[in-house]
Every structure is written in C-alpha cells, then in structure tokens.
N, C-alpha and C. Protein backbone atom coordinates (compact mmCIF):
# COMPACT_ATOMS: atom_id res chain seq x y z
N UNK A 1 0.83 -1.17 0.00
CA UNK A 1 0.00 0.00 0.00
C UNK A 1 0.88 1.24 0.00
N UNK A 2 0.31 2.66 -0.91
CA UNK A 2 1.31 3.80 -1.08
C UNK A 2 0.38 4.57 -0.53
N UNK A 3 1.13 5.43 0.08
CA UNK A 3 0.53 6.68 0.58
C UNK A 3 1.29 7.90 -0.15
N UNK A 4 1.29 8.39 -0.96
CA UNK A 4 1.88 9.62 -1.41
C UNK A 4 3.28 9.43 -1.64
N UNK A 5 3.68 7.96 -2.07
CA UNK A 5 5.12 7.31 -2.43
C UNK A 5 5.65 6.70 -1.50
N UNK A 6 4.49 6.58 -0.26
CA UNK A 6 5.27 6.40 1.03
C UNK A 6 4.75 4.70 1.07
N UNK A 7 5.59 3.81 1.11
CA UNK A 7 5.20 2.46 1.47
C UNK A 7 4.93 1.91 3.39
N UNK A 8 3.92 1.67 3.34
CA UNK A 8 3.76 1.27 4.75
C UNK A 8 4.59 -0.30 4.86
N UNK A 9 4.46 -0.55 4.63
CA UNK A 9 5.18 -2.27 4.57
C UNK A 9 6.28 -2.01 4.66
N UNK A 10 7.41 -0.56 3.99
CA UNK A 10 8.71 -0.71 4.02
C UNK A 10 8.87 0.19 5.35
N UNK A 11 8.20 0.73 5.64
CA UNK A 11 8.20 1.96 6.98
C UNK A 11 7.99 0.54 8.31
N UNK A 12 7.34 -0.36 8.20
CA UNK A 12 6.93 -1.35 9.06
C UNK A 12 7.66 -1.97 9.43
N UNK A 13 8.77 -2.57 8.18
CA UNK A 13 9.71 -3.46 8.47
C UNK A 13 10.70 -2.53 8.98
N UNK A 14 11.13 -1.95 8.82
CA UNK A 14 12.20 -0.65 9.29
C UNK A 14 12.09 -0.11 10.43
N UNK A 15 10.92 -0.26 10.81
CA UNK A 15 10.28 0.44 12.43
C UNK A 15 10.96 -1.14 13.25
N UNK A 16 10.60 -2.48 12.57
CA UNK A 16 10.85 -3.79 13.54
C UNK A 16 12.26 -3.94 13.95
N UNK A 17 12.94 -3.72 12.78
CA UNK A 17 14.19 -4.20 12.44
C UNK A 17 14.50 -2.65 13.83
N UNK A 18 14.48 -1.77 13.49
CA UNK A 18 15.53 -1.23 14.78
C UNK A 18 15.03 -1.32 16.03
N UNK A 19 13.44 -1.47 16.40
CA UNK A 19 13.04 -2.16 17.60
C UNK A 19 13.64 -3.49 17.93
N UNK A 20 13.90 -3.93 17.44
CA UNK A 20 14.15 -5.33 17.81
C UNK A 20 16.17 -5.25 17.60
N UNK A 21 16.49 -4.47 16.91
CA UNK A 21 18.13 -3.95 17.20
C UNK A 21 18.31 -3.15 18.65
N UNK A 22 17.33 -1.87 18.85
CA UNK A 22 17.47 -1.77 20.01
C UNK A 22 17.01 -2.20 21.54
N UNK A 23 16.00 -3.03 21.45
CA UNK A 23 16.12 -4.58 22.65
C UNK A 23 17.08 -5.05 22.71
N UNK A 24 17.63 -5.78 21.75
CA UNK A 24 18.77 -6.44 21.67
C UNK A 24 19.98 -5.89 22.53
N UNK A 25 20.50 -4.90 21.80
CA UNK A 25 21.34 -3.60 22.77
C UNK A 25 21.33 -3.12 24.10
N UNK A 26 19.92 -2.97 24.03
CA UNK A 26 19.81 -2.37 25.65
C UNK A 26 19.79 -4.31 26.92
N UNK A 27 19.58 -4.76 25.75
CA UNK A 27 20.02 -6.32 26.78
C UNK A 27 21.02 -6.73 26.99
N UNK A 28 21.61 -6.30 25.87
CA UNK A 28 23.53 -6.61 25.98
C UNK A 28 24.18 -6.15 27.00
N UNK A 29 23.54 -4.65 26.84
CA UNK A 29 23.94 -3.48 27.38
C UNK A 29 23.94 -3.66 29.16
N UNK A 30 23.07 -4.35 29.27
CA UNK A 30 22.20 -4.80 30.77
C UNK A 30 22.89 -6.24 31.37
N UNK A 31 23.63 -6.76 30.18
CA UNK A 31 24.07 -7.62 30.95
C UNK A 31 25.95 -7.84 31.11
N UNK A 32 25.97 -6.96 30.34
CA UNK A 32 27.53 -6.79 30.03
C UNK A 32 27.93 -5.56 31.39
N UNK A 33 27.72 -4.52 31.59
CA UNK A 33 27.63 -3.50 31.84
C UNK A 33 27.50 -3.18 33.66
N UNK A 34 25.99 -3.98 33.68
CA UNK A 34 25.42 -4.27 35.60
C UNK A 34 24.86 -5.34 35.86
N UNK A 35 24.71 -6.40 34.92
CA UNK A 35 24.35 -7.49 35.97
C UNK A 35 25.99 -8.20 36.25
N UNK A 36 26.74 -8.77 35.04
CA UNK A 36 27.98 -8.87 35.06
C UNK A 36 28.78 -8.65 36.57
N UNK A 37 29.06 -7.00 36.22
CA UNK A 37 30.05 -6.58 37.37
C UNK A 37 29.46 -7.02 38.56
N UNK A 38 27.94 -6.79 39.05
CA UNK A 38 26.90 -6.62 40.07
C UNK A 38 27.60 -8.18 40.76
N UNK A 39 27.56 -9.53 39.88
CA UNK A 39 27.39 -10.52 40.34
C UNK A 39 29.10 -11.40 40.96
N UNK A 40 30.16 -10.45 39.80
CA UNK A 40 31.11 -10.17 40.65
C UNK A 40 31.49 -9.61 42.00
N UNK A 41 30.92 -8.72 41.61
CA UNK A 41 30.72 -8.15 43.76
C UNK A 41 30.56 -8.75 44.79
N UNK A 42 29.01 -9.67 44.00
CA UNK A 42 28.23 -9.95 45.35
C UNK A 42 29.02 -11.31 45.60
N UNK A 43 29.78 -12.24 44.10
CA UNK A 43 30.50 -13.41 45.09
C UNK A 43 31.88 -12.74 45.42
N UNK A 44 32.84 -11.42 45.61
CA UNK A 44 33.50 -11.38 46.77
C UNK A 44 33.55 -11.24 47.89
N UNK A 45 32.07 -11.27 48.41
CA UNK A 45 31.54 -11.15 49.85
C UNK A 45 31.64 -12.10 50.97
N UNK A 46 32.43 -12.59 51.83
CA UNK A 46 32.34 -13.61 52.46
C UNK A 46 31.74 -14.35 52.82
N UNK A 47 31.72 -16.08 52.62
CA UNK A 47 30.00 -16.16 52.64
C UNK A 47 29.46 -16.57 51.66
N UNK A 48 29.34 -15.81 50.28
CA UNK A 48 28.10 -15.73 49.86
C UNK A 48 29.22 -17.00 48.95
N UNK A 49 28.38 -18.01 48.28
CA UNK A 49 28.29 -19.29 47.70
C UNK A 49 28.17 -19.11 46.24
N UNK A 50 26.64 -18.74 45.64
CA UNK A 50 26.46 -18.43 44.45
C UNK A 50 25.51 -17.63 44.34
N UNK A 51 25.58 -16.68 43.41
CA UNK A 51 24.74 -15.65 43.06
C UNK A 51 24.34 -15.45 41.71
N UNK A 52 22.78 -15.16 41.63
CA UNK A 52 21.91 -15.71 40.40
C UNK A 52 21.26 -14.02 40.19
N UNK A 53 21.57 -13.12 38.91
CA UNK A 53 20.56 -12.30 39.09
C UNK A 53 20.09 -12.62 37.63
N UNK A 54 19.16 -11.93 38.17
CA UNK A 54 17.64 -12.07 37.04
C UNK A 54 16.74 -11.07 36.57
N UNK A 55 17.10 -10.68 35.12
CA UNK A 55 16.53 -9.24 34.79
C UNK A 55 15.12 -9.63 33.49
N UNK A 56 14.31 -9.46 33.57
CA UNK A 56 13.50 -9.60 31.99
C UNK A 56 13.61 -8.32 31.36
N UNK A 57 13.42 -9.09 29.80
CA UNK A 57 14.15 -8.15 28.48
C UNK A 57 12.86 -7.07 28.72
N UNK A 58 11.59 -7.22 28.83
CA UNK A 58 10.46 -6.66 29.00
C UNK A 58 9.97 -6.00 29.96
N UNK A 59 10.61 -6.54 31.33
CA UNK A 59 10.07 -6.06 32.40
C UNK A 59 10.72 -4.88 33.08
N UNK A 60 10.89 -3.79 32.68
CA UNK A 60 11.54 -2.40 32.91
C UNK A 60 11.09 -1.86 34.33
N UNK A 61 9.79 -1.94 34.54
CA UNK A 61 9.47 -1.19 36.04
C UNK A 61 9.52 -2.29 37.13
N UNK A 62 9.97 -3.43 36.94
CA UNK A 62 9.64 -4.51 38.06
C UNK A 62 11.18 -4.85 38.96
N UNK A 63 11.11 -5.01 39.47
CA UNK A 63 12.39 -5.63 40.45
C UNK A 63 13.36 -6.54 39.63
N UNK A 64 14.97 -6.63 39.91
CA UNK A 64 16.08 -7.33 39.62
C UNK A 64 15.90 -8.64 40.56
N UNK A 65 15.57 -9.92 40.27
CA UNK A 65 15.67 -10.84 40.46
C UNK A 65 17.31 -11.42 41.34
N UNK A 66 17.47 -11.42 42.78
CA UNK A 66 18.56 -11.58 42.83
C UNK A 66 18.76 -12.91 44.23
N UNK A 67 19.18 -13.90 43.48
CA UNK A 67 18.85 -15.39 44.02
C UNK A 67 20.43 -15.76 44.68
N UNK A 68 20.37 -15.75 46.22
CA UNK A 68 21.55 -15.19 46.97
C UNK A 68 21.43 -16.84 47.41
N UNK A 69 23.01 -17.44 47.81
CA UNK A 69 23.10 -18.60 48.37
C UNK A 69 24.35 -18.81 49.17
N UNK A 70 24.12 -19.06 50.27
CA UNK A 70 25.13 -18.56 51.69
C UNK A 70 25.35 -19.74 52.25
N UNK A 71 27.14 -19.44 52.77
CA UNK A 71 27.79 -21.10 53.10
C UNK A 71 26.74 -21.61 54.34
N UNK A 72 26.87 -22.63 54.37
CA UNK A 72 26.24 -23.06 55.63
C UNK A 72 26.53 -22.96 56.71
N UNK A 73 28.15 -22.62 57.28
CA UNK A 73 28.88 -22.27 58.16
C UNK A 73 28.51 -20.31 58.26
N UNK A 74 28.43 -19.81 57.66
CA UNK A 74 28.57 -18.36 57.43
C UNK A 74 27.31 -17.55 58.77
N UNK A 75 27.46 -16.73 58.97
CA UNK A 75 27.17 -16.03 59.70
C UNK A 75 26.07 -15.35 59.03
N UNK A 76 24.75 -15.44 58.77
CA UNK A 76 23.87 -14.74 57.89
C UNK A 76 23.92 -13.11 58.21
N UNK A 77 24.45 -12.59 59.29
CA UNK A 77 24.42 -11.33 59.97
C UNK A 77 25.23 -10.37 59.23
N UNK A 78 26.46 -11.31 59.19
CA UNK A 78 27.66 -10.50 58.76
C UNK A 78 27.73 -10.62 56.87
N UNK A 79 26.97 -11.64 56.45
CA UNK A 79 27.12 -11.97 55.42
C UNK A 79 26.16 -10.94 54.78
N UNK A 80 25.14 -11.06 54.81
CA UNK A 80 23.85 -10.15 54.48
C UNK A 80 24.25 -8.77 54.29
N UNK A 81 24.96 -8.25 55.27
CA UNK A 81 25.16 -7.00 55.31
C UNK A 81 25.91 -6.36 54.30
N UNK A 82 27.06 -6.73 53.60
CA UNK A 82 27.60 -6.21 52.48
C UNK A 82 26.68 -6.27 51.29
N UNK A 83 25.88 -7.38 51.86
CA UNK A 83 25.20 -7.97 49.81
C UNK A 83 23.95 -6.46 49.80
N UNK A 84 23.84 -6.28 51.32
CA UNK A 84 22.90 -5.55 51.07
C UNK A 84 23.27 -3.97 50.34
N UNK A 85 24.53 -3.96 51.62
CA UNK A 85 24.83 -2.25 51.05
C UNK A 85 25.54 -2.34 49.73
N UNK A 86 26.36 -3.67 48.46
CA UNK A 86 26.34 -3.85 47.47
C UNK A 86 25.50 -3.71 46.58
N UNK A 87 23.94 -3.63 46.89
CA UNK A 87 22.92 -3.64 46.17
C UNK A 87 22.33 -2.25 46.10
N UNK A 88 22.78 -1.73 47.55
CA UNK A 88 22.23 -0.07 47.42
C UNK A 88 23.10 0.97 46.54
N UNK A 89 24.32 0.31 46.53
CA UNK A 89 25.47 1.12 45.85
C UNK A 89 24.84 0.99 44.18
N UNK A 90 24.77 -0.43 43.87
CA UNK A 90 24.58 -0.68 42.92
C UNK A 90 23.38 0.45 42.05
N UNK A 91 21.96 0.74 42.62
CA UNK A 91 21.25 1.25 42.36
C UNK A 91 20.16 0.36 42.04
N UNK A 92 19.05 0.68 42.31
CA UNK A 92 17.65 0.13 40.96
C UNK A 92 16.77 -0.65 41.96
N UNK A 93 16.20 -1.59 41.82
CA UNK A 93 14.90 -1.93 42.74
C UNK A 93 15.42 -3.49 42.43
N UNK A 94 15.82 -4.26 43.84
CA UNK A 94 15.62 -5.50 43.77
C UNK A 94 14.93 -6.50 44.42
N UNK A 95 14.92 -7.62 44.37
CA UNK A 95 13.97 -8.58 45.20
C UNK A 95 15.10 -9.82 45.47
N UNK A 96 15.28 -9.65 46.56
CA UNK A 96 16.33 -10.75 47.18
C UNK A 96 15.50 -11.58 47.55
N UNK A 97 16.17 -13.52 47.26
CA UNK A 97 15.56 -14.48 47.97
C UNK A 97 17.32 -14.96 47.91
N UNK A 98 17.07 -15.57 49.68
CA UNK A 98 18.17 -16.55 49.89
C UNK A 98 17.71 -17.94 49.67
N UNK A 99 18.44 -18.64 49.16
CA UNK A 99 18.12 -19.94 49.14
C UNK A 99 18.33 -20.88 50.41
N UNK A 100 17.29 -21.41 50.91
CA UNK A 100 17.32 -22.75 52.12
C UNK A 100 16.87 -23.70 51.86
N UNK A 101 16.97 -24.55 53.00
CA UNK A 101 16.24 -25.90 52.49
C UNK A 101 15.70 -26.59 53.84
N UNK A 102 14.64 -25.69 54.13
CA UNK A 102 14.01 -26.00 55.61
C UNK A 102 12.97 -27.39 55.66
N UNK A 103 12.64 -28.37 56.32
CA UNK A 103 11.37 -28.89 56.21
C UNK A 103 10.74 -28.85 57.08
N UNK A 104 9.28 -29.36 57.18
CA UNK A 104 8.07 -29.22 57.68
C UNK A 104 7.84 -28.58 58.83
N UNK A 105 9.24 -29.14 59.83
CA UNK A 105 9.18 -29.07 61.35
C UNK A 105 9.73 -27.18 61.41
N UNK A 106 10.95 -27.34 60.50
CA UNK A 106 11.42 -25.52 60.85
C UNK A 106 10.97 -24.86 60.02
N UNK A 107 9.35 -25.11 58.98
CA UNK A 107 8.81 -23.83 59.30
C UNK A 107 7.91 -23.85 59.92
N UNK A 108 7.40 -25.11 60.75
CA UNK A 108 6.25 -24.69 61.88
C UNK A 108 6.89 -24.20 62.49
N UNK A 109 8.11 -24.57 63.20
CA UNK A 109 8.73 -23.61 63.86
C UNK A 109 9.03 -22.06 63.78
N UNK A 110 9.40 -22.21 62.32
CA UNK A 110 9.42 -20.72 62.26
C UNK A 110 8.09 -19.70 62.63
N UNK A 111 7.00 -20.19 62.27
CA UNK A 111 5.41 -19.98 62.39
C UNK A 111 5.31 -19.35 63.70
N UNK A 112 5.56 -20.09 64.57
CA UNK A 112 5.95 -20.02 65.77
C UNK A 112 6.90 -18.55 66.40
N UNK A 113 7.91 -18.82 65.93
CA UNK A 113 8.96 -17.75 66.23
C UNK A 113 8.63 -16.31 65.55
N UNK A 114 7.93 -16.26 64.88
CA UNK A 114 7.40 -15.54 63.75
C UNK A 114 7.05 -14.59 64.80
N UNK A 115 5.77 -14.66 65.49
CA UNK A 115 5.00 -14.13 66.29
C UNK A 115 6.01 -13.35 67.32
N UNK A 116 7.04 -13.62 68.11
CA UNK A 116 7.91 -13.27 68.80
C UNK A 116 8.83 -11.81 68.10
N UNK A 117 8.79 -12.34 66.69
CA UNK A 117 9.89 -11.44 65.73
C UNK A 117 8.94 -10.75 65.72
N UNK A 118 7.89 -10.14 65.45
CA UNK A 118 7.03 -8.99 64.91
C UNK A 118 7.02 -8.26 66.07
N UNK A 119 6.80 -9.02 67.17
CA UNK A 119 6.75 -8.37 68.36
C UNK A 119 7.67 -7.56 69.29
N UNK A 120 8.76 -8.33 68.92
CA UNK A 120 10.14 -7.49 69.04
C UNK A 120 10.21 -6.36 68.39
N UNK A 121 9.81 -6.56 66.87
CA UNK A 121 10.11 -5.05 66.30
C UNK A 121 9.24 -3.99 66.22
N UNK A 122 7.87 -4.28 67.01
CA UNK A 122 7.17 -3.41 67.71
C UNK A 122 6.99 -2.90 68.63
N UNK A 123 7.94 -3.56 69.79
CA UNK A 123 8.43 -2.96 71.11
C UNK A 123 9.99 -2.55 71.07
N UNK A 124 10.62 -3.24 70.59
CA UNK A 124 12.16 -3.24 70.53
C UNK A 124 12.74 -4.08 71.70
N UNK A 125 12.41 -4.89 72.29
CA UNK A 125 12.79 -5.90 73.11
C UNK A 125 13.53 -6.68 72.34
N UNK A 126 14.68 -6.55 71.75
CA UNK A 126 15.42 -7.99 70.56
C UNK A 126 16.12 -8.64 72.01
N UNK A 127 15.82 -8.62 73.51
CA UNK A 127 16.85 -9.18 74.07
C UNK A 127 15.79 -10.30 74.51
N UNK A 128 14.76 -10.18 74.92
CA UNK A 128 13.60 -10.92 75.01
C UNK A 128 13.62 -12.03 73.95
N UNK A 129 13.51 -11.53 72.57
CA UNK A 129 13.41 -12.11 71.43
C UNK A 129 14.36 -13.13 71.03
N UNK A 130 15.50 -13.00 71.42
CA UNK A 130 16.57 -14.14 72.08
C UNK A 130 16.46 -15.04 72.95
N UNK A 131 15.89 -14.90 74.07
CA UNK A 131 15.49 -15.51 74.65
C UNK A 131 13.99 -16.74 74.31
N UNK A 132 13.45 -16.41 73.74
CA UNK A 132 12.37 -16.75 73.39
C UNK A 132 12.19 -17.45 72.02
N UNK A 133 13.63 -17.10 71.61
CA UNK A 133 13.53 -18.32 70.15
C UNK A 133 14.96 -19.45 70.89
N UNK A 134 15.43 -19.19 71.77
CA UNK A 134 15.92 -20.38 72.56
C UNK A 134 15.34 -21.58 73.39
N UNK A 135 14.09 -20.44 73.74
CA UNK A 135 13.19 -21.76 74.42
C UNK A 135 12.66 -22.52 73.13
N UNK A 136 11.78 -21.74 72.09
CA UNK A 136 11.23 -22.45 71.05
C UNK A 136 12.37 -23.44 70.37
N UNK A 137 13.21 -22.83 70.22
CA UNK A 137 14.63 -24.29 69.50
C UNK A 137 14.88 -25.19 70.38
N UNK A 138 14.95 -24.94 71.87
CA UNK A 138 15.27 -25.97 73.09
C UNK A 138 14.48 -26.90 72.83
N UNK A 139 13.20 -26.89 72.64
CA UNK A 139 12.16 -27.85 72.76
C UNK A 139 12.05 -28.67 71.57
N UNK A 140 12.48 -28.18 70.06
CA UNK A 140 12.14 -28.70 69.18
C UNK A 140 13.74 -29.49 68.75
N UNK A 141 14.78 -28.89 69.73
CA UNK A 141 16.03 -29.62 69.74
C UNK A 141 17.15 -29.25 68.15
N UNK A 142 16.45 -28.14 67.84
CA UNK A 142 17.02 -27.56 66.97
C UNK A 142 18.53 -26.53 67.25
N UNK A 143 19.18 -26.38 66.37
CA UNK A 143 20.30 -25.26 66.68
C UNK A 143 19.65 -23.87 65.69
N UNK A 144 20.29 -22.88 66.68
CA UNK A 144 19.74 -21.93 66.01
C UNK A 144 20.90 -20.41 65.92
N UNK A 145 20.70 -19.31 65.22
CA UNK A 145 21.24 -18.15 65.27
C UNK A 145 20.24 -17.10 65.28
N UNK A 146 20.67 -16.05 65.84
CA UNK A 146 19.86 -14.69 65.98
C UNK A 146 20.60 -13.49 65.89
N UNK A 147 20.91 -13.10 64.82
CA UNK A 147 21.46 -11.49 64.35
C UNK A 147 20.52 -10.58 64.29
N UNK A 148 20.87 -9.06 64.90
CA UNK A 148 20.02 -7.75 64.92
C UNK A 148 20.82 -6.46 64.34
N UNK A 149 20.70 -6.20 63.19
CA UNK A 149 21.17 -4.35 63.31
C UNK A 149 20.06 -3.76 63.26
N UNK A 150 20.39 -2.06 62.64
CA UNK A 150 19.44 -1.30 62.59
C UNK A 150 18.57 -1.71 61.61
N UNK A 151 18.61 -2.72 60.98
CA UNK A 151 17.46 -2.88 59.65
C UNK A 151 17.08 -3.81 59.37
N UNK A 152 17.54 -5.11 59.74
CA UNK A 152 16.88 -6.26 60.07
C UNK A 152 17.42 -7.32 61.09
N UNK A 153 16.47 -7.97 61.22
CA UNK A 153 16.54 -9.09 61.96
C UNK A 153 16.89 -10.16 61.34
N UNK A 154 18.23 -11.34 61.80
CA UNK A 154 18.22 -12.09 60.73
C UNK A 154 18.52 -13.74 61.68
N UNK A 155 17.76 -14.55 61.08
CA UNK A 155 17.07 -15.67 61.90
C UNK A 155 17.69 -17.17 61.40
N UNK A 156 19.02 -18.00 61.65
CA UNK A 156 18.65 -19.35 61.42
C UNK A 156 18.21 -20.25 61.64
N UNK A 157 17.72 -21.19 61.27
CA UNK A 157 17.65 -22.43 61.91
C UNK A 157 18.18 -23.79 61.11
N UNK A 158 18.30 -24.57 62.20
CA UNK A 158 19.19 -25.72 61.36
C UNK A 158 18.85 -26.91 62.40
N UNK A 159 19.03 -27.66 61.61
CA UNK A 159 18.17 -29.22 62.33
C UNK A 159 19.10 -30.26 61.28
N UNK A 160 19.99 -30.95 61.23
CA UNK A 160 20.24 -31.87 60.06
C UNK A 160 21.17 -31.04 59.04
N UNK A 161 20.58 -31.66 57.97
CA UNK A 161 20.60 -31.12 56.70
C UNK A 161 19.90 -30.45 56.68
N UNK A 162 18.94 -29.72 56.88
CA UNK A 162 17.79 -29.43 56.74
C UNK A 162 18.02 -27.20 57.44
N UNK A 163 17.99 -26.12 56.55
CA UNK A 163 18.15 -24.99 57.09
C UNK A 163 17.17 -24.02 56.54
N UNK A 164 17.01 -23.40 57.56
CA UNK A 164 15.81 -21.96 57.53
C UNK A 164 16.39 -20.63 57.65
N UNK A 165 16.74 -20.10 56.65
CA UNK A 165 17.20 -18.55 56.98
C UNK A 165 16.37 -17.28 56.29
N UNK A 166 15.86 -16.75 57.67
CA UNK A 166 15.40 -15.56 57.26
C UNK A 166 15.89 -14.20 57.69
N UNK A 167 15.36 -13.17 56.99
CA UNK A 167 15.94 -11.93 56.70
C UNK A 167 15.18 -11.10 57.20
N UNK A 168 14.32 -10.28 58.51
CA UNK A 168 13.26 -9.75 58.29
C UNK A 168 13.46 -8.60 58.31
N UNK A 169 12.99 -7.24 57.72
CA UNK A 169 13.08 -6.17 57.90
C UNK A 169 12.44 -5.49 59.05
N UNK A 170 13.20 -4.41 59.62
CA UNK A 170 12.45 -3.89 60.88
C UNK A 170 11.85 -2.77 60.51
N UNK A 171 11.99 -2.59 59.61
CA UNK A 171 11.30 -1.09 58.94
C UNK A 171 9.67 -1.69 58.36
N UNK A 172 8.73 -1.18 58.86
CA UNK A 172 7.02 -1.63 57.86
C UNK A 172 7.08 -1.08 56.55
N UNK A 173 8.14 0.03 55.98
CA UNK A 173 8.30 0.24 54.90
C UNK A 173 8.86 -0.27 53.65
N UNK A 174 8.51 -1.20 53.26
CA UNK A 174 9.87 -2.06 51.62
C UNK A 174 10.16 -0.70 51.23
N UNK A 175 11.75 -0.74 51.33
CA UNK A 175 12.40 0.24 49.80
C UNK A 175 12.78 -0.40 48.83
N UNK A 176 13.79 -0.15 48.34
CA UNK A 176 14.08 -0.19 46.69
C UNK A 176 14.78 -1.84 46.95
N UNK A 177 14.93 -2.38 48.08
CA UNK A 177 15.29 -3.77 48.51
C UNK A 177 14.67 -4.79 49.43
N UNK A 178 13.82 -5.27 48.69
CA UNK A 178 13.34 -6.41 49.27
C UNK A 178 13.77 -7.99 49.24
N UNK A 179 13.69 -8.21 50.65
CA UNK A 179 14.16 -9.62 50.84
C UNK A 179 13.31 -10.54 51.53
N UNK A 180 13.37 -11.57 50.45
CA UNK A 180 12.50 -13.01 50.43
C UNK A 180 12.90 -14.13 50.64
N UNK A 181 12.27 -15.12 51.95
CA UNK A 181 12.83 -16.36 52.00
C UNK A 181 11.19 -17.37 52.00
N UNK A 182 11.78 -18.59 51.08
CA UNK A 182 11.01 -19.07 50.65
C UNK A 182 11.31 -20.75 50.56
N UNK A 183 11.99 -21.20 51.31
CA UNK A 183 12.26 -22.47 51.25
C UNK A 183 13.29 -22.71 49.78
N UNK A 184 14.15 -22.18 49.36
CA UNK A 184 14.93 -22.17 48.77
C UNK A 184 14.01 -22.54 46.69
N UNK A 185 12.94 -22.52 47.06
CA UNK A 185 12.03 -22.27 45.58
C UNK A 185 11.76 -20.83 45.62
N UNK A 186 12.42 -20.43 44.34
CA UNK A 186 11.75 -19.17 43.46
C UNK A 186 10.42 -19.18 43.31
N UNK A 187 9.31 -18.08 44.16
CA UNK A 187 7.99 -18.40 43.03
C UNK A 187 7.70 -17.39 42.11
C-alpha cells in the first residue's frame, strides 16, 4: 500500500528491524555492563556461595531478580550486610531471595517464632526475642542463630541437613530492597 510514495510495509519493516536492534542492545547493554560486574561483587563477599541475578528483556518497572546462596557455616548477619549495602550502591529496585532448604518441622517452627519477631520489632525488646527463640529451639532440639542491626533481623535455623534462613526487615516500609525467603524455591 502507497501513501503519497510512502510504502507502509517498508516503513513497518524498518520500524521492527531497529526495535528489535534496540532490545537487543539495551540487553547486551544490561548484561555486560550491571548485571555482570553486580554478580562479581556480590561473590566477593564472604560467605556468599552463588549468586543468580535475574533481569526480563520486557520487564523495565519490576524488580532485579537476585537469588543469593550462603555457606552453611557463614554467619547470615555479617554476610547479608555487604550484599545488602552492594545492592544499594549498585542502584535500581531488587527482590532478594536466599536460598534454604528448611522442612516441615522448621517452618512450623518458624510460624511459631514468627510471632515473637514482629513483636520485638514493635516494642524493641530484641533481648527478650533471644530468649524466646531459645526456648522455642530448646524444645524442638534444633540449633539456632539470631542477628540484629538497625534494619533487620536475621534468623537461622538448622536441624540436620535441613536450614531456615530468614531476613526480616524492621522497617514496615519495603524500599528499593526487598528480601525473600522461601524455602529455597523461586515463586
């Protein structure tokens, strides 16, 4: 079809061809550039095991996918803390999940301890809150850890093979970093 010499079919293909040149680019661009370096960073952090980030070619306003996996010996307290302020340096909006591999018993347990953690960070009692996930692990004969800074609370548990690590924020506000634990499945 002509419009005044003007072909739509050749204007069409010409519109695809550099849409689809510049996707291409800005993906290269995205992965050469900051996910690359980003994932260098985060494995010189002590600790951290393997690190998975995850960007879609499409998904521009949504969160960086960033799938964190921590020695089993490691200190989630001390470990967490660089990946975090690595991620603020970095810039942009992400969604952290650590990977675990809890079963049935440590996350009823956690269920449990859950209630204690909210409560702590609505009074500020974290010394209580120590106390009180010692009795809950005493009983269920579990080993456990309990790290506190100013911004989260950070929780193991370990029974076996078998580990639960969570991350909780003490702020009711998510910023530009959110962190997710989920039994070591992405959903």
């Amino acid at each position: 079809m002509r419009l005044r010499g003007f072909r739509i079919s050749v204007a069409l293909l010409v519109f695809l061809g550099v849409f689809v040149l510049g996707m291409g680019a800005q993906y290269l661009h995205q992965r050469t550039q900051v996910i690359s370096p980003l994932v260098e960073r985060l494995l010189e952090i002590p600790g951290v095991l393997d690190v998975s980030v995850e960007k879609g070619l499409f998904r521009t306003g949504s969160r960086t996918l960033v799938i964190l996996e921590v020695e089993q010996e490691s200190s989630l307290g001390l470990t967490f803390g660089p990946v975090y302020e690595t991620l603020a340096e970095a810039g942009g909006e992400y969604a952290v999940y650590i990977q675990d591999s809890p079963n049935l018993e440590l996350l009823r347990l956690f269920q449990d301890i859950q209630v204690a953690v909210e409560e702590a960070v609505m009074t500020g009692e974290f010394t209580r809150l120590g106390e009180r996930v010692e009795e809950f692990a005493a009983e269920e004969g579990v080993t456990w850890e309990l790290g506190v800074d100013r911004q989260f609370i950070y929780l193991t548990l370990s029974e076996g093979e078998n580990t639960l690590r969570r991350v909780i924020s003490r702020d009711r506000q998510e910023g530009s970093i959110s962190v997710r634990g989920n039994g070591g499945a992405v959903s």
